[in-house]
Each structure stands twice: as structure tokens, then as C-alpha cells.
C-alpha atoms as a PDB file:
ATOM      1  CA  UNK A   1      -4.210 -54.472  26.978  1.00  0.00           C
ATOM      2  CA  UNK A   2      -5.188 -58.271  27.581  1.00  0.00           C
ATOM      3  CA  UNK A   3      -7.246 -59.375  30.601  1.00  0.00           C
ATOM      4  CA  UNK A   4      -3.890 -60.879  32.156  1.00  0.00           C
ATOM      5  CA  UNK A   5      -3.883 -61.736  36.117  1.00  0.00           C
ATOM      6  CA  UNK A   6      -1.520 -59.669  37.546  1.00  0.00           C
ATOM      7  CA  UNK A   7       1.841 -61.118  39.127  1.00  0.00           C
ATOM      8  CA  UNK A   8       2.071 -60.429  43.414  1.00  0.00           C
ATOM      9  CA  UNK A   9       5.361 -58.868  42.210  1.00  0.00           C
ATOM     10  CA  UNK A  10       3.383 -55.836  40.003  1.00  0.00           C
ATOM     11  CA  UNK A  11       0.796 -55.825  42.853  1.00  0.00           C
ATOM     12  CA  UNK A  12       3.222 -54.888  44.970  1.00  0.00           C
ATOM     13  CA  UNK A  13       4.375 -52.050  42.189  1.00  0.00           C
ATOM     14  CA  UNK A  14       0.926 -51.109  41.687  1.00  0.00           C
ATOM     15  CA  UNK A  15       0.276 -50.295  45.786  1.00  0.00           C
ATOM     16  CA  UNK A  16       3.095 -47.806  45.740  1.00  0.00           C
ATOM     17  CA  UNK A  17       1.884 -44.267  46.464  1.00  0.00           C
ATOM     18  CA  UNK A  18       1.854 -42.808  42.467  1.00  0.00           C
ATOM     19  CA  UNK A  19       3.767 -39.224  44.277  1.00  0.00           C
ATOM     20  CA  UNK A  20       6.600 -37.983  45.916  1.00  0.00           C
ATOM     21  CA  UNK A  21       9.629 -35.879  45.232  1.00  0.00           C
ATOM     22  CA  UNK A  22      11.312 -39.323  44.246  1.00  0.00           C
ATOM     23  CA  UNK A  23       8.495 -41.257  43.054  1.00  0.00           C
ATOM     24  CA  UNK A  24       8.171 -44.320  45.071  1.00  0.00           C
ATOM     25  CA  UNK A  25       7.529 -46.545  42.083  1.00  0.00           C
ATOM     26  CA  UNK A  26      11.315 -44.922  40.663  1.00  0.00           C
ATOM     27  CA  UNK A  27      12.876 -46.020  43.670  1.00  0.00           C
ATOM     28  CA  UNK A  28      11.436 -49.355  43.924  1.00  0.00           C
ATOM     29  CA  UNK A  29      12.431 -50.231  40.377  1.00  0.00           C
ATOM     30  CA  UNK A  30      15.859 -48.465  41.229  1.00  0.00           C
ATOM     31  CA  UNK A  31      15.532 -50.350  44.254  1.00  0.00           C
ATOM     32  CA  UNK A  32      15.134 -53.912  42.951  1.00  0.00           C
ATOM     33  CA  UNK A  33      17.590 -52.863  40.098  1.00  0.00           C
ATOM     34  CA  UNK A  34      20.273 -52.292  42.602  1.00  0.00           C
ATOM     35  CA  UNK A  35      19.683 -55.548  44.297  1.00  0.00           C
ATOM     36  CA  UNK A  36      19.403 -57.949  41.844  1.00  0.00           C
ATOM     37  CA  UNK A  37      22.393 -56.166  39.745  1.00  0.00           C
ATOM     38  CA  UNK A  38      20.683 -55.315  36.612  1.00  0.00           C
ATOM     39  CA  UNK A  39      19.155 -52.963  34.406  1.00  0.00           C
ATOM     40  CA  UNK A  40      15.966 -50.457  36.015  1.00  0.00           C
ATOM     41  CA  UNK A  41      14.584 -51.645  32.086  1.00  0.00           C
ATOM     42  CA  UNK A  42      14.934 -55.166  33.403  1.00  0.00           C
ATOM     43  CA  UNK A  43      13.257 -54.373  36.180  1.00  0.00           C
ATOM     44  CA  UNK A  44      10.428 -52.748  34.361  1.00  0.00           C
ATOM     45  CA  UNK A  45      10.297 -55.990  32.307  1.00  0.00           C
ATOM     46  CA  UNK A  46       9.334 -57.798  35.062  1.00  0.00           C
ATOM     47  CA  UNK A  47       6.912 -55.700  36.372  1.00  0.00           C
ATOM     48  CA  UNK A  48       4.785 -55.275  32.513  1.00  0.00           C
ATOM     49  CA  UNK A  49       5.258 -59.700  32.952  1.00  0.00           C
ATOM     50  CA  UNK A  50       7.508 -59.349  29.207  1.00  0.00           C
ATOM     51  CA  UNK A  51       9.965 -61.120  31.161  1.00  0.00           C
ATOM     52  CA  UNK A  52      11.020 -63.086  34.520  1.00  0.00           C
ATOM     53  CA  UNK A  53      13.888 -62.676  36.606  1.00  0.00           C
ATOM     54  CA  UNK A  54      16.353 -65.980  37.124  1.00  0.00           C
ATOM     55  CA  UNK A  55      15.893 -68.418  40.211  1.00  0.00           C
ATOM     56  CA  UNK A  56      18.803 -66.588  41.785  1.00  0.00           C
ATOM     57  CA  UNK A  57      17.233 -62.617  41.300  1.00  0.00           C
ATOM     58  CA  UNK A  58      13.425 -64.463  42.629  1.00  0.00           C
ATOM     59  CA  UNK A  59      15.325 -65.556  45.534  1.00  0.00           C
ATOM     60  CA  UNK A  60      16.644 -61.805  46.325  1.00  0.00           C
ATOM     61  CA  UNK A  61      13.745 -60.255  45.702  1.00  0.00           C
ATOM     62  CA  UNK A  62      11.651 -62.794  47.664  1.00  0.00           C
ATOM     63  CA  UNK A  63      13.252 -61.775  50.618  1.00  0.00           C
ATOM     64  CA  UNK A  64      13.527 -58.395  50.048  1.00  0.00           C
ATOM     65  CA  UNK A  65       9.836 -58.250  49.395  1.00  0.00           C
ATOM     66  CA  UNK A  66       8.545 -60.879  52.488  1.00  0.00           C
ATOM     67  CA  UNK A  67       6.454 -62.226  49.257  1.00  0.00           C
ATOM     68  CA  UNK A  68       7.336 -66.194  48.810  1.00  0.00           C
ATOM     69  CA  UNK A  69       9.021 -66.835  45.486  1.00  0.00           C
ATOM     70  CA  UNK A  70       7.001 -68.982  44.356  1.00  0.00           C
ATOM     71  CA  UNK A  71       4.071 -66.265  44.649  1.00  0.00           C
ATOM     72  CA  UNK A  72       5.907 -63.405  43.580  1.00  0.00           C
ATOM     73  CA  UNK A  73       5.859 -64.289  39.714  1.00  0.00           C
ATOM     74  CA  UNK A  74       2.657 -66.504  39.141  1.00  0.00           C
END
């Protein structure tokens, strides 16, 4: 894999506990899936930085997160 920074948002992935009877990573992607209306594979798109989520789905996730936007993706 490249020596890529990682985005706050897949920090914030990462710092999930790895186990629980629902995974916590499973429910955040579920989570953020739910929110932002799309698919959990978009979700995980975001998270491996293959893709980035629309002003709009930044904005949601912003405040869901308490992570400013313009942090969350950079």
C-alpha cells in the first residue's frame, strides 16, 4: 500500500474498537450509510480515500462526526 496520509474521516474509522457482537466499524459504515443515503460500499470508498463524498454528504457527516468538513477529507 502507498505511504498516503490518512484522511481525519478514516482516523476516526481506524479508532473504533476492532470487536463487538456488532462490530463497531460495521455500524459506523452502516451508520454513515444510513445518513448520508447511500451505499455501506460507498461508504467504504470513502474510508480506503478511492472516493469522496459530495459537499452535501461532507456537510452531514461533519456534523455527525463534530470533525469540521473541511478536515474530515484532507
Amino acid at each position: 500500500m502507498e505511504n498516503k496520509k490518512k484522511t481525519r474521516f478514516r482516523q476516526f474509522y481506524d479508532a473504533l474498537p476492532p470487536k463487538a457482537e456488532v462490530a463497531p466499524k460495521t455500524a459506523f459504515v452502516k451508520k454513515i450509510a444510513a445518513l448520508c443515503k447511500v451505499h455501506e460500499v460507498t461508504v467504504r470508498c470513502w474510508i480506503a480515500g478511492t472516493q469522496k463524498p459530495d459537499a452535501l454528504k461532507t456537510s452531514i457527516i461533519s456534523k455527525e462526526l463534530g470533525i469540521p468538513e473541511q478536515e474530515l477529507f484532507t
